[in-house]
C-alpha atoms as a PDB file:
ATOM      1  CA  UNK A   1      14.159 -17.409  13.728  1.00  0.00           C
ATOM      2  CA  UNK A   2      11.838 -14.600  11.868  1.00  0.00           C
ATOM      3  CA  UNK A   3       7.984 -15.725  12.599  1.00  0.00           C
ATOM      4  CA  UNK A   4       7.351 -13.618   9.134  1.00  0.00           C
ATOM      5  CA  UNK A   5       8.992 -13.563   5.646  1.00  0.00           C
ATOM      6  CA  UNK A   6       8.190 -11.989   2.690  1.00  0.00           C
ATOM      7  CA  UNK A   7       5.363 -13.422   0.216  1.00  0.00           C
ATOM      8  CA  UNK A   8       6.928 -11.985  -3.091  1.00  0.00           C
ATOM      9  CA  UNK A   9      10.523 -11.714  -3.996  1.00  0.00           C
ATOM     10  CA  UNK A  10      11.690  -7.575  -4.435  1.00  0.00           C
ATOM     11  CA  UNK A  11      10.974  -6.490  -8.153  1.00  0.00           C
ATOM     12  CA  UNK A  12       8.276  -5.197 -10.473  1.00  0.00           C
ATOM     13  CA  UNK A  13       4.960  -6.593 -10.595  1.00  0.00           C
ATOM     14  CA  UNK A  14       1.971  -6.162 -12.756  1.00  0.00           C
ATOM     15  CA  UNK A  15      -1.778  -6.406 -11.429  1.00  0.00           C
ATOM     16  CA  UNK A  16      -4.897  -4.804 -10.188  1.00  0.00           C
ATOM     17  CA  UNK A  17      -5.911  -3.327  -6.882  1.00  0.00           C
ATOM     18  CA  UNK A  18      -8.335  -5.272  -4.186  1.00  0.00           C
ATOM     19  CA  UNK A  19     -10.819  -3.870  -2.358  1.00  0.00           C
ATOM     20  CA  UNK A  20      -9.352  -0.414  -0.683  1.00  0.00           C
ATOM     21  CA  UNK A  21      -9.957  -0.819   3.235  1.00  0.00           C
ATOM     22  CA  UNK A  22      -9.579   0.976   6.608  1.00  0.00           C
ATOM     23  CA  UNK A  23      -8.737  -0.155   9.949  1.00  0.00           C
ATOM     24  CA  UNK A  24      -8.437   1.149  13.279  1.00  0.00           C
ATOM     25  CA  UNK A  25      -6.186   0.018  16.004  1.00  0.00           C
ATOM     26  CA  UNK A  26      -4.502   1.390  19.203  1.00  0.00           C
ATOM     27  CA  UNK A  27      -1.232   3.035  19.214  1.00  0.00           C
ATOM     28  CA  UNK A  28       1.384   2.524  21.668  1.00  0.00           C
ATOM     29  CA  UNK A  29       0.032   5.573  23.533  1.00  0.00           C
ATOM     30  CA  UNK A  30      -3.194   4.549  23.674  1.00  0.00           C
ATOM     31  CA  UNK A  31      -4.976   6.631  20.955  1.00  0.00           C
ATOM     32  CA  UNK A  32      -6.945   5.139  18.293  1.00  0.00           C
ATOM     33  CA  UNK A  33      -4.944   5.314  14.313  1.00  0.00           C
ATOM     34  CA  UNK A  34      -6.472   4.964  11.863  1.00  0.00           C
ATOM     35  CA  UNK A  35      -4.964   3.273   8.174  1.00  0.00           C
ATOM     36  CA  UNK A  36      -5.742   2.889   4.948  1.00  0.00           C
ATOM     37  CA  UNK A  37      -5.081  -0.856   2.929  1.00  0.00           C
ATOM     38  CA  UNK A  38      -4.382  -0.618  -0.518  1.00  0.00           C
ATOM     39  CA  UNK A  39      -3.689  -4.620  -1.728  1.00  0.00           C
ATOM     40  CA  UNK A  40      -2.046  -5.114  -4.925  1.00  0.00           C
ATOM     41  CA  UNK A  41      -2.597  -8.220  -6.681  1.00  0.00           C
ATOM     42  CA  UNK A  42       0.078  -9.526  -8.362  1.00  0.00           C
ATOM     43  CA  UNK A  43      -1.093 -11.278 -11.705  1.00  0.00           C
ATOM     44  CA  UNK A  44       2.093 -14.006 -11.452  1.00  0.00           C
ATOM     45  CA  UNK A  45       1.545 -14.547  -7.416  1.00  0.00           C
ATOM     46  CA  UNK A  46      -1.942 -15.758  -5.068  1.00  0.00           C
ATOM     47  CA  UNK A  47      -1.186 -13.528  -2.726  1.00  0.00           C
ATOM     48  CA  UNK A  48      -1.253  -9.355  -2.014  1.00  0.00           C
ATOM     49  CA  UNK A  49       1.063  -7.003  -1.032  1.00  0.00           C
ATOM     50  CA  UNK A  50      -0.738  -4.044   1.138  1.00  0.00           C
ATOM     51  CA  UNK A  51       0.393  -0.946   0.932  1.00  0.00           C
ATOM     52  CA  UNK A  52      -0.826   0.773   4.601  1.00  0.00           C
ATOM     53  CA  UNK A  53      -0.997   4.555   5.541  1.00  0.00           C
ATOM     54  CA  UNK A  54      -2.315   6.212   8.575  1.00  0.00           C
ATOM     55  CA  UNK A  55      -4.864   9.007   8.125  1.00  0.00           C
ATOM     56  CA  UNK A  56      -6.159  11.899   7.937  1.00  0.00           C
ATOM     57  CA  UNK A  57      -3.415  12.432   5.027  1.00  0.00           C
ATOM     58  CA  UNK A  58      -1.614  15.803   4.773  1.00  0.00           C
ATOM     59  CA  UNK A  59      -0.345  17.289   1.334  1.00  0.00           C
ATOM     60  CA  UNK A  60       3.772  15.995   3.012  1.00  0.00           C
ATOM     61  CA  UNK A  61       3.007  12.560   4.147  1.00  0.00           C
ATOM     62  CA  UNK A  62       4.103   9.044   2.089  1.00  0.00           C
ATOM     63  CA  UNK A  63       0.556   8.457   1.494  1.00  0.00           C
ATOM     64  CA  UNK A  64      -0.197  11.469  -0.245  1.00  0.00           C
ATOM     65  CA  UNK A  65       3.133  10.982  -2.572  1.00  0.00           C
ATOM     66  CA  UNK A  66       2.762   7.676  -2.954  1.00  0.00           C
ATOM     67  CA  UNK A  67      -0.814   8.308  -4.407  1.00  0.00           C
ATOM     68  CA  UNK A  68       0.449  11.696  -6.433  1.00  0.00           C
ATOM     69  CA  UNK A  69       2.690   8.738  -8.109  1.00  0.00           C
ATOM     70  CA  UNK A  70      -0.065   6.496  -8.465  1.00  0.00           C
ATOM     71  CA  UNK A  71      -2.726   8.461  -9.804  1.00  0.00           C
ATOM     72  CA  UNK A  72      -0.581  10.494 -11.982  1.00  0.00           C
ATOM     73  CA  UNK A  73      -1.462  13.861  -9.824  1.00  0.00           C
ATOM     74  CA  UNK A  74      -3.948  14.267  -7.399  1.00  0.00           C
ATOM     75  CA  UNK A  75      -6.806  16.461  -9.416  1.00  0.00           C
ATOM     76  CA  UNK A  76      -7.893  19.661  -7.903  1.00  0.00           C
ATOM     77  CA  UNK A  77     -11.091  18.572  -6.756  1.00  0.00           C
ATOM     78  CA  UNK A  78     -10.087  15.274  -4.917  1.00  0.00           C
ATOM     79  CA  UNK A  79     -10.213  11.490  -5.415  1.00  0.00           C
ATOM     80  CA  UNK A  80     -12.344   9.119  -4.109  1.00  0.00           C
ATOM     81  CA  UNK A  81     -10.058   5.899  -3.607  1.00  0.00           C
ATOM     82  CA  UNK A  82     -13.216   3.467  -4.116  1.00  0.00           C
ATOM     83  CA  UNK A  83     -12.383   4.206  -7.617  1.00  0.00           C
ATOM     84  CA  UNK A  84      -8.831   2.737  -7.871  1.00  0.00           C
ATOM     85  CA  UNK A  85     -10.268  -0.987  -6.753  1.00  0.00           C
ATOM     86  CA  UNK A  86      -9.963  -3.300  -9.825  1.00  0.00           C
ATOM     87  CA  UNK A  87      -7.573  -1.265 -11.798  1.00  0.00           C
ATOM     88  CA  UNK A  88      -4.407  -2.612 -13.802  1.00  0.00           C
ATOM     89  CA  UNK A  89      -1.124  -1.352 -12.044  1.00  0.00           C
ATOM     90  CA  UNK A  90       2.500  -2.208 -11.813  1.00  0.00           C
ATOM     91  CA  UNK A  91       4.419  -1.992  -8.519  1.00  0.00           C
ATOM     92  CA  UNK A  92       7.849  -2.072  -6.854  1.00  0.00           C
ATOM     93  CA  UNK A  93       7.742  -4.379  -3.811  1.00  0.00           C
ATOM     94  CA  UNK A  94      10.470  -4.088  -1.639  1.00  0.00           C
ATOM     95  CA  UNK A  95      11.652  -5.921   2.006  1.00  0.00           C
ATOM     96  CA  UNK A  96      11.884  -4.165   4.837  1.00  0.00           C
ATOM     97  CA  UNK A  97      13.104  -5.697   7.930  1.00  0.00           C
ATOM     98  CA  UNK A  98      11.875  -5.013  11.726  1.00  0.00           C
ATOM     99  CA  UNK A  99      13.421  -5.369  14.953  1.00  0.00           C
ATOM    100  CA  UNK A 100      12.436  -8.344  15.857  1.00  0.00           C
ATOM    101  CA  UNK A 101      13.668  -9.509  12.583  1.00  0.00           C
ATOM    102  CA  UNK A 102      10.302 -10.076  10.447  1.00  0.00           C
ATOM    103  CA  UNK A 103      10.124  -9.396   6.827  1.00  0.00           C
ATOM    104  CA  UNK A 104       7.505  -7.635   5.058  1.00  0.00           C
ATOM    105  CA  UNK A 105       6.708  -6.499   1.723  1.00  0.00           C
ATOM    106  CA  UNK A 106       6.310  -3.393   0.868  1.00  0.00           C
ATOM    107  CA  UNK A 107       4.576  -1.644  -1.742  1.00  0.00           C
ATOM    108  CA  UNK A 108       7.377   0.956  -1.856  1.00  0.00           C
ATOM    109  CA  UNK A 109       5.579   2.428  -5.880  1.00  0.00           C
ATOM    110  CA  UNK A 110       3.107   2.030  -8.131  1.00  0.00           C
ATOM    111  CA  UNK A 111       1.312   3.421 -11.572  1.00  0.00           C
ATOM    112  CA  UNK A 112      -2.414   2.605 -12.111  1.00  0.00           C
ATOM    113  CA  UNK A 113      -3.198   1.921 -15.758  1.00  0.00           C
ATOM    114  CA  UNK A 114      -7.016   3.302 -16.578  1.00  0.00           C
END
């Protein structure tokens, strides 16, 4: 049986953004990655769905789409991510399944609402 299932059914969800987090772990080949966490907060759930990234971003990765979509455009002189934390938003979360037959949700879009 799956040792993980998902924490919120797939659908639309409207909430605000935790605190915005890194971590770094080891790869499979032994160098160090390094990912962004984005939680969303569902306003109907207790729990968070995370969306994670590896970085440094580059202008063709999912992270830098996925915040393009979020933030509307990225402006021409950056973002600081800091200042998402604690805004409204609504989100897709989706499943995706693993080999070893876990489930996860997945923050798979989202709009920020200033």
């Amino acid at each position: 049986p799956p040792v993980r299932t998902h924490q919120l059914g797939e659908g639309e969800y409207f909430g605000k953004i935790g605190k915005i987090r890194t971590k770094s772990m080891r790869a499979q080949d032994d160098k160090v990655v390094t990912k962004v966490l984005i939680p969303f907060k569902a306003y109907t759930e207790s729990c968070a769905v995370v969306f994670e990234a590896e970085i440094p971003i580059t202008y063709d990765d999912r992270f830098h789409r996925f915040l393009e979509e979020l933030l509307g455009g990225i402006p021409a002189d950056g973002y600081d991510l800091c200042n998402l934390e604690d805004c409204e938003a609504s989100f897709c979360v989706i499943h995706r399944h693993d080999v070893n037959g876990e489930i996860w949700d997945e923050v798979e879009k989202a709009i920020i609402f200033y």
